[in-house]
PDB file of N, CA and C in Angstrom:
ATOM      1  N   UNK A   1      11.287 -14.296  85.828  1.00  0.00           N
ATOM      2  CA  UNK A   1      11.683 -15.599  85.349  1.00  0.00           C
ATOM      3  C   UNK A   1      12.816 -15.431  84.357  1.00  0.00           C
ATOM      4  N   UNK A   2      13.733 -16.157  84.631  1.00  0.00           N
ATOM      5  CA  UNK A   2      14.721 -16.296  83.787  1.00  0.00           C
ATOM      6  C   UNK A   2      14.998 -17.254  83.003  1.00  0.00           C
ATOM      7  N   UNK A   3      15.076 -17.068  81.621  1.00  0.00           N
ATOM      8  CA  UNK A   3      15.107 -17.680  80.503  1.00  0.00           C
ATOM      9  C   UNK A   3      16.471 -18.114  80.230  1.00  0.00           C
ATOM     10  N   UNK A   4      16.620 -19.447  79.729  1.00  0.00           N
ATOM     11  CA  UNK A   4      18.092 -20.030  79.084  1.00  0.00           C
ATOM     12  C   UNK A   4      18.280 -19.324  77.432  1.00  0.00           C
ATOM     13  N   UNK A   5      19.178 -18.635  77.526  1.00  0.00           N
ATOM     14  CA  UNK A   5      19.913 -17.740  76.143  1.00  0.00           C
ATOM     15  C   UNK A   5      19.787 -18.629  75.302  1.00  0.00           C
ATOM     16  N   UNK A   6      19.250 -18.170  73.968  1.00  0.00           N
ATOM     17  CA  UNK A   6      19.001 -18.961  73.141  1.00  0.00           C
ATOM     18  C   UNK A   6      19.370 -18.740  71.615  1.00  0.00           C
ATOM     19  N   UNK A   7      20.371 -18.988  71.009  1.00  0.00           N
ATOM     20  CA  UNK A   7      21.243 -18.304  69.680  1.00  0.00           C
ATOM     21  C   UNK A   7      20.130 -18.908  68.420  1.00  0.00           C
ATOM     22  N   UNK A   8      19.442 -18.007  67.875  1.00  0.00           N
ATOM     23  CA  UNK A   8      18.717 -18.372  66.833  1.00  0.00           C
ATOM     24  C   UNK A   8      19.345 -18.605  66.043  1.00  0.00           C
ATOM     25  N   UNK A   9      20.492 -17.793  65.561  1.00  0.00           N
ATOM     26  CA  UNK A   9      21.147 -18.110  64.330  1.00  0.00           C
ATOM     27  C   UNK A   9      21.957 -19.176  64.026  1.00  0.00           C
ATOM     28  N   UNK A  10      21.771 -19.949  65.135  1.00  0.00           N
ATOM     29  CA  UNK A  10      22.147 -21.854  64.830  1.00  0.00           C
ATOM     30  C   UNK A  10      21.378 -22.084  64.562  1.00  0.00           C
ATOM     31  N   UNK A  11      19.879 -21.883  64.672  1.00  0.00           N
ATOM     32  CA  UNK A  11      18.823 -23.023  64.126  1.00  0.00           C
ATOM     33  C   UNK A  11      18.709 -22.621  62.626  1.00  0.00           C
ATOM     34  N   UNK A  12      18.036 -22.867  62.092  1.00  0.00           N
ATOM     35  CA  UNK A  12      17.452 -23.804  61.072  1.00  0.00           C
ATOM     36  C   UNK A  12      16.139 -22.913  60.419  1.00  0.00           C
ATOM     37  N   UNK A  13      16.099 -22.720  59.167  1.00  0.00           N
ATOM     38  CA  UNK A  13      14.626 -21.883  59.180  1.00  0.00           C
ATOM     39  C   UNK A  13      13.379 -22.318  59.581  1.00  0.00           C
ATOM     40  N   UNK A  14      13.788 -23.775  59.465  1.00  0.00           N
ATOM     41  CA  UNK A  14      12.318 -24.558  59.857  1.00  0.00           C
ATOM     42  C   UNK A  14      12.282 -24.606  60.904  1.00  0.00           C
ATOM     43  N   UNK A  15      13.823 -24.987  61.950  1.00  0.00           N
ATOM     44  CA  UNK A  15      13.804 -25.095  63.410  1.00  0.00           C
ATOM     45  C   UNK A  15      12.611 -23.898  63.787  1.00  0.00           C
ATOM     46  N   UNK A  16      13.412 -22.455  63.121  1.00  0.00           N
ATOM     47  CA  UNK A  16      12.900 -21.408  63.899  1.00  0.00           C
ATOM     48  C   UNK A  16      11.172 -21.600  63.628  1.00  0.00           C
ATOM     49  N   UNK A  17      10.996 -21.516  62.110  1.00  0.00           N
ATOM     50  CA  UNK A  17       9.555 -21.897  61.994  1.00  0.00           C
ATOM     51  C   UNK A  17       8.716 -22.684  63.493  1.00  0.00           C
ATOM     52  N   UNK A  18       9.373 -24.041  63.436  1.00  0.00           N
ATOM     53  CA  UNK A  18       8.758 -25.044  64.477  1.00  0.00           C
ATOM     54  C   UNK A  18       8.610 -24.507  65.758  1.00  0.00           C
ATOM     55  N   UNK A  19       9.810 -23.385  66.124  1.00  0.00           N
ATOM     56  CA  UNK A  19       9.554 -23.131  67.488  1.00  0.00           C
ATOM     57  C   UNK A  19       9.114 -21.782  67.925  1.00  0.00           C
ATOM     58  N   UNK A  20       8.708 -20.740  66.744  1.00  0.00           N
ATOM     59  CA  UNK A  20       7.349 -19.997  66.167  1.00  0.00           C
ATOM     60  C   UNK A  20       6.205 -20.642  66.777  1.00  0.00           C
ATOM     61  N   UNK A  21       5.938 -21.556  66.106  1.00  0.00           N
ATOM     62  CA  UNK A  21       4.158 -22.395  66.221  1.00  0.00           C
ATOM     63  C   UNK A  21       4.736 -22.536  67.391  1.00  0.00           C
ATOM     64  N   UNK A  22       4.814 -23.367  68.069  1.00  0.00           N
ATOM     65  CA  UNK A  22       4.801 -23.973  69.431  1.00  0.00           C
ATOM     66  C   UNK A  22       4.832 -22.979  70.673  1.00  0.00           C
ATOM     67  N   UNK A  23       5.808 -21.832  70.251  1.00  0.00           N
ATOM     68  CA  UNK A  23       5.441 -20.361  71.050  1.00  0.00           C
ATOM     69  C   UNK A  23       3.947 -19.959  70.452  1.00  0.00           C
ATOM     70  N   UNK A  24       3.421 -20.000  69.488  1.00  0.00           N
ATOM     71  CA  UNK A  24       1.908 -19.385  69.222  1.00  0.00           C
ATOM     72  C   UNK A  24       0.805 -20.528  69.421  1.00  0.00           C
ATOM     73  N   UNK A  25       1.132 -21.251  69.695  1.00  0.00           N
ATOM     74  CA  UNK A  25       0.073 -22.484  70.179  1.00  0.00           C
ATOM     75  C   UNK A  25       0.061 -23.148  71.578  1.00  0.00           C
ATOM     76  N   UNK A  26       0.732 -22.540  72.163  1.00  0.00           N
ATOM     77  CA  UNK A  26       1.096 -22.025  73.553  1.00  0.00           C
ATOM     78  C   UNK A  26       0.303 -21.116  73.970  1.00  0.00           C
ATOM     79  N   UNK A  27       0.038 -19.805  73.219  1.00  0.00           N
ATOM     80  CA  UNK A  27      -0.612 -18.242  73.705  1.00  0.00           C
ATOM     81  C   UNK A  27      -1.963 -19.179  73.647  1.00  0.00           C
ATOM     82  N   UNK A  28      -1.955 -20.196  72.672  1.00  0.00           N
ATOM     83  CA  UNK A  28      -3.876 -19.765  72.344  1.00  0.00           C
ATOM     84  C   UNK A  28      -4.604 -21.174  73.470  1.00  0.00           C
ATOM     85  N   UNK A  29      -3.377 -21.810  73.983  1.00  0.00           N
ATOM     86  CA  UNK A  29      -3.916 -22.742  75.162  1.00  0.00           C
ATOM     87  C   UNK A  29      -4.378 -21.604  76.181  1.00  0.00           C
ATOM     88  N   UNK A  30      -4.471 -20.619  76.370  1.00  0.00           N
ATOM     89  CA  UNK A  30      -5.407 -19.743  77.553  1.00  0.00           C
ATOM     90  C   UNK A  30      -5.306 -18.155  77.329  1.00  0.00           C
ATOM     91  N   UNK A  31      -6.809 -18.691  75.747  1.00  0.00           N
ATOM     92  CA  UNK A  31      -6.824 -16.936  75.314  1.00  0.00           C
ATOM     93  C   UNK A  31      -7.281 -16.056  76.415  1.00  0.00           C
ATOM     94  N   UNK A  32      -7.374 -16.492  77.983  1.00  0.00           N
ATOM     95  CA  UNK A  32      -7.949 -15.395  79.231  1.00  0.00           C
ATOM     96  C   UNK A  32      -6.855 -14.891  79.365  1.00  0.00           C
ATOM     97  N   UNK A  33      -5.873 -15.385  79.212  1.00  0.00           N
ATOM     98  CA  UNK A  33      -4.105 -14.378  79.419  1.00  0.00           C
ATOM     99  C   UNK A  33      -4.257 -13.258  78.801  1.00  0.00           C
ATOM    100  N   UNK A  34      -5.157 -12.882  77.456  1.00  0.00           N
ATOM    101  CA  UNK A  34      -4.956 -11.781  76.228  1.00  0.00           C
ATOM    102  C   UNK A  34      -6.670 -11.375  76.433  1.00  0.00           C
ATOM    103  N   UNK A  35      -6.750 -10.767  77.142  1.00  0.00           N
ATOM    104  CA  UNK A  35      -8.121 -10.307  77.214  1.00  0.00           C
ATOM    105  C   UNK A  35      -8.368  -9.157  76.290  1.00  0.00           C
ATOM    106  N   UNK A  36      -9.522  -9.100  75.656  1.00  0.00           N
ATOM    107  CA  UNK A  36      -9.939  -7.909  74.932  1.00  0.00           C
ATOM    108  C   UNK A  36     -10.279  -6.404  75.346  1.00  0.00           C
ATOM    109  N   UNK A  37      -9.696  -5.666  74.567  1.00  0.00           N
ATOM    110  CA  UNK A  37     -10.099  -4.390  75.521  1.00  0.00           C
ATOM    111  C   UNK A  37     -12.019  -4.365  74.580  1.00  0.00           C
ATOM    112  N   UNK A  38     -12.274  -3.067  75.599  1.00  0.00           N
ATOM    113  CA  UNK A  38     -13.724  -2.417  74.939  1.00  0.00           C
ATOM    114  C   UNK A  38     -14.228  -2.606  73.792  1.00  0.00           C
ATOM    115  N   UNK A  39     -12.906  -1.690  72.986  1.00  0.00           N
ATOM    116  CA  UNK A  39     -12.629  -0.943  71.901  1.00  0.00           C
ATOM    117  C   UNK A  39     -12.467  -2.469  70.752  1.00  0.00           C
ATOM    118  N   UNK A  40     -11.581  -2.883  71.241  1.00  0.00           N
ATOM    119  CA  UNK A  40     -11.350  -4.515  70.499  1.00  0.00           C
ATOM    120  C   UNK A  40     -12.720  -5.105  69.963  1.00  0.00           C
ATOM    121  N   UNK A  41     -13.248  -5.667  71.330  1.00  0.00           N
ATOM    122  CA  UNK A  41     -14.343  -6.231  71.576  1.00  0.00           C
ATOM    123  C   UNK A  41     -15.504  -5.488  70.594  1.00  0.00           C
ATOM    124  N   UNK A  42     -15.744  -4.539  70.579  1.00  0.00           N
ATOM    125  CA  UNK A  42     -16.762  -3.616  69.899  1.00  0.00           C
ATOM    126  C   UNK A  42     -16.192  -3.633  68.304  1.00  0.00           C
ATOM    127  N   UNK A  43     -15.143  -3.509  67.715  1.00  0.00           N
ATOM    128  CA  UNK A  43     -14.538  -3.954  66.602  1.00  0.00           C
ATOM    129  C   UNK A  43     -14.969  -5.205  65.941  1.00  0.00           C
ATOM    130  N   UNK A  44     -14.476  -5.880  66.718  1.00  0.00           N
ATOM    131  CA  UNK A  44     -14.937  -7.746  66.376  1.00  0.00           C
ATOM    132  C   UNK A  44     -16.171  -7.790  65.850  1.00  0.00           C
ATOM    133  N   UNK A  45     -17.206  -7.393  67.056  1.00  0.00           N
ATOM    134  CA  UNK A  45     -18.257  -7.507  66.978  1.00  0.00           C
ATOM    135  C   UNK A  45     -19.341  -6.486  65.640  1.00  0.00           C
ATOM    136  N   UNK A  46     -18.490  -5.374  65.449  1.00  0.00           N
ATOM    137  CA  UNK A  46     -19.083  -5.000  64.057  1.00  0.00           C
ATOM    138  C   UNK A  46     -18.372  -5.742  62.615  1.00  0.00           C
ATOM    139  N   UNK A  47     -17.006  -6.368  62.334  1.00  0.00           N
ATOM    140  CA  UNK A  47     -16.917  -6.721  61.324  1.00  0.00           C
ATOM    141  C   UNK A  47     -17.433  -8.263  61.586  1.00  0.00           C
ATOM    142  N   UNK A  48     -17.835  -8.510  62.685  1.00  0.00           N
ATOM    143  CA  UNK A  48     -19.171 -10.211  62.496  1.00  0.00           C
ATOM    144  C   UNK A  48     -20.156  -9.835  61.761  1.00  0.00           C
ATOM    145  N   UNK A  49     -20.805  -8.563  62.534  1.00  0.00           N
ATOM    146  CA  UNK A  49     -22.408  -8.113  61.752  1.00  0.00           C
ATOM    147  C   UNK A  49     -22.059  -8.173  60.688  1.00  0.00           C
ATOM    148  N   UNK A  50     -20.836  -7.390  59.930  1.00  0.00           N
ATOM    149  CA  UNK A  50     -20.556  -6.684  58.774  1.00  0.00           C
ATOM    150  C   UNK A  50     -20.926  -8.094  57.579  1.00  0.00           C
ATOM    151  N   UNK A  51     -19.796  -9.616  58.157  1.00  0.00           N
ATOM    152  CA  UNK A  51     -20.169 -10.174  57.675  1.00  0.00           C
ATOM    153  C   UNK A  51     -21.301 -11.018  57.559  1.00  0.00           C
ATOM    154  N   UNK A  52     -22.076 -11.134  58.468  1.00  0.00           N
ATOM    155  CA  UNK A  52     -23.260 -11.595  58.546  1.00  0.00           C
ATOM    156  C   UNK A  52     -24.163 -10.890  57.706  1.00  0.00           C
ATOM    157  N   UNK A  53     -23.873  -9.276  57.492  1.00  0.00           N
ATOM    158  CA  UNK A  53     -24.994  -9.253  56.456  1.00  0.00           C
ATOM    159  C   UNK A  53     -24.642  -9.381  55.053  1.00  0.00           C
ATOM    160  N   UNK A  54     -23.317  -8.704  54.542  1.00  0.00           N
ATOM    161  CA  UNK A  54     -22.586  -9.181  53.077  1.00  0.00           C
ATOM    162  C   UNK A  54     -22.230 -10.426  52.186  1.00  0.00           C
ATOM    163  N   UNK A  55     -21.868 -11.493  53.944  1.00  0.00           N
ATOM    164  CA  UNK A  55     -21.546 -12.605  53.227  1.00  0.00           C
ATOM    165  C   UNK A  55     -20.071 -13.006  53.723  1.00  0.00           C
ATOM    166  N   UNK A  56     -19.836 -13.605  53.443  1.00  0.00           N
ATOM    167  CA  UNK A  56     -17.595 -13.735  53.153  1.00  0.00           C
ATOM    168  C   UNK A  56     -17.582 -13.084  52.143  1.00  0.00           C
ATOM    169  N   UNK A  57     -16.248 -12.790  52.288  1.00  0.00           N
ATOM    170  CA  UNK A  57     -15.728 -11.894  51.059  1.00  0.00           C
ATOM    171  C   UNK A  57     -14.233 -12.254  51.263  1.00  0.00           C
ATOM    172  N   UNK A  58     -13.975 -12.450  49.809  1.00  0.00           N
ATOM    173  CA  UNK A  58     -12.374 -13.251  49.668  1.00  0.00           C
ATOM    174  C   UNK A  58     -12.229 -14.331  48.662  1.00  0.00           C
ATOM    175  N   UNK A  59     -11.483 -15.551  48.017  1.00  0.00           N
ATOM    176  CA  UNK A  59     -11.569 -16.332  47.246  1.00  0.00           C
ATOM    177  C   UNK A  59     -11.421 -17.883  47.976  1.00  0.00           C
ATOM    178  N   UNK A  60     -12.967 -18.336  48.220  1.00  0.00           N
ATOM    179  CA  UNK A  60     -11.939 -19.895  48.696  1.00  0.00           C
ATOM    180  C   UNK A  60     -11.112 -20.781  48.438  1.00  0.00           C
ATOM    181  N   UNK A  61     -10.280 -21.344  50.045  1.00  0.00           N
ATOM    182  CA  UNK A  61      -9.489 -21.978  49.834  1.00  0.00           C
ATOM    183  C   UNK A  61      -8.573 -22.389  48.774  1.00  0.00           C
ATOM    184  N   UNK A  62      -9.612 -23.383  48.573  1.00  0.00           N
ATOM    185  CA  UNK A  62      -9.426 -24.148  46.735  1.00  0.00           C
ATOM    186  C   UNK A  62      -9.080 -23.657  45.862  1.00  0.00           C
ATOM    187  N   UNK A  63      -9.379 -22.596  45.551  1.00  0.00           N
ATOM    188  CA  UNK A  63      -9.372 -21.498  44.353  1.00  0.00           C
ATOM    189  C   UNK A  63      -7.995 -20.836  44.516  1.00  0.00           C
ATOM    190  N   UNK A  64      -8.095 -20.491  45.654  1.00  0.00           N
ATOM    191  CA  UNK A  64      -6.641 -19.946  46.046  1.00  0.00           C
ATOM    192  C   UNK A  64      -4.901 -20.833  44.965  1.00  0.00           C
ATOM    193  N   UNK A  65      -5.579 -22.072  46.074  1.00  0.00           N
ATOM    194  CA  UNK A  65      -4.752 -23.511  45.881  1.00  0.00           C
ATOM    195  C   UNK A  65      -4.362 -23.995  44.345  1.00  0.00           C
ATOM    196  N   UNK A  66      -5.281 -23.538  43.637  1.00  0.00           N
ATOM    197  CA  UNK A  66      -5.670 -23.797  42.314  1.00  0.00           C
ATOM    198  C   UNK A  66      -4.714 -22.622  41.353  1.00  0.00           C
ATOM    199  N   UNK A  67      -4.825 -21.669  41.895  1.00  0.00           N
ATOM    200  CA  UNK A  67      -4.533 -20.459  41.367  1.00  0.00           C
ATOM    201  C   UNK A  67      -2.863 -20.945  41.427  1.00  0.00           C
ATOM    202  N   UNK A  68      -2.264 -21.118  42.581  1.00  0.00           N
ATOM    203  CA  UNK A  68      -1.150 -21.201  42.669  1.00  0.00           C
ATOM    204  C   UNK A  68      -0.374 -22.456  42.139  1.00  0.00           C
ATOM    205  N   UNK A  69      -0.660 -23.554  41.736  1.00  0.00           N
ATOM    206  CA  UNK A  69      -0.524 -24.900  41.606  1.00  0.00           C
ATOM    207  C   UNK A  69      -0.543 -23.966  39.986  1.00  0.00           C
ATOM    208  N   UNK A  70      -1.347 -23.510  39.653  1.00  0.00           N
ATOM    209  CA  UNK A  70      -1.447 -23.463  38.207  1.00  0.00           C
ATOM    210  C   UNK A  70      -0.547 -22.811  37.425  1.00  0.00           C
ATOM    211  N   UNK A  71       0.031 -21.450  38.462  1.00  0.00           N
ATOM    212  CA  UNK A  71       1.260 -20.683  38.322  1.00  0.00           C
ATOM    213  C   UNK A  71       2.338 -21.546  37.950  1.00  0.00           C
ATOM    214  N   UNK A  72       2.700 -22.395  39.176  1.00  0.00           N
ATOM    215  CA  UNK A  72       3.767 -23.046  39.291  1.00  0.00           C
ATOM    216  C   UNK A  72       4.185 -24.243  38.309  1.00  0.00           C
ATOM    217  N   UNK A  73       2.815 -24.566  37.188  1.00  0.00           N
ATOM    218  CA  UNK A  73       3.195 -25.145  35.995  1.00  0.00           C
ATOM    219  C   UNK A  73       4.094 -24.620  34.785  1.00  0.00           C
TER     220      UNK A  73
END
């Protein structure tokens, strides 16, 4: 398949941003295209347990949001 040439460096940072997402929200309309290998699959599936027994680990959202809003005063 042949693609129409496409000069990024006319667009726009946001252009490029916008047409980023729309190429990655594209892939995830049919995650069967990106199948998991073994090895993947067996990965996933221990850092689920991992968190299922620890918990989340990280700062929510909010806090995040908070943190940065507060900087920026």
């Amino acid at each position: 398949m042949s693609l129409p040439a496409l000069d990024f460096e006319k667009l726009t940072a946001d252009e490029r941003l916008r047409l980023l997402e729309q190429l990655w929200e594209s892939l995830d309309k049919d995650p069967d295209s990106f199948p998991l290998t073994d090895s993947e699959r067996a990965l996933l599936d221990e850092r689920l347990d991992e968190m299922e027994c620890e918990g989340p680990t990280g700062i929510p959202w909010e806090e995040v949001l908070l943190r940065i809003r507060g900087k920026a005063r």
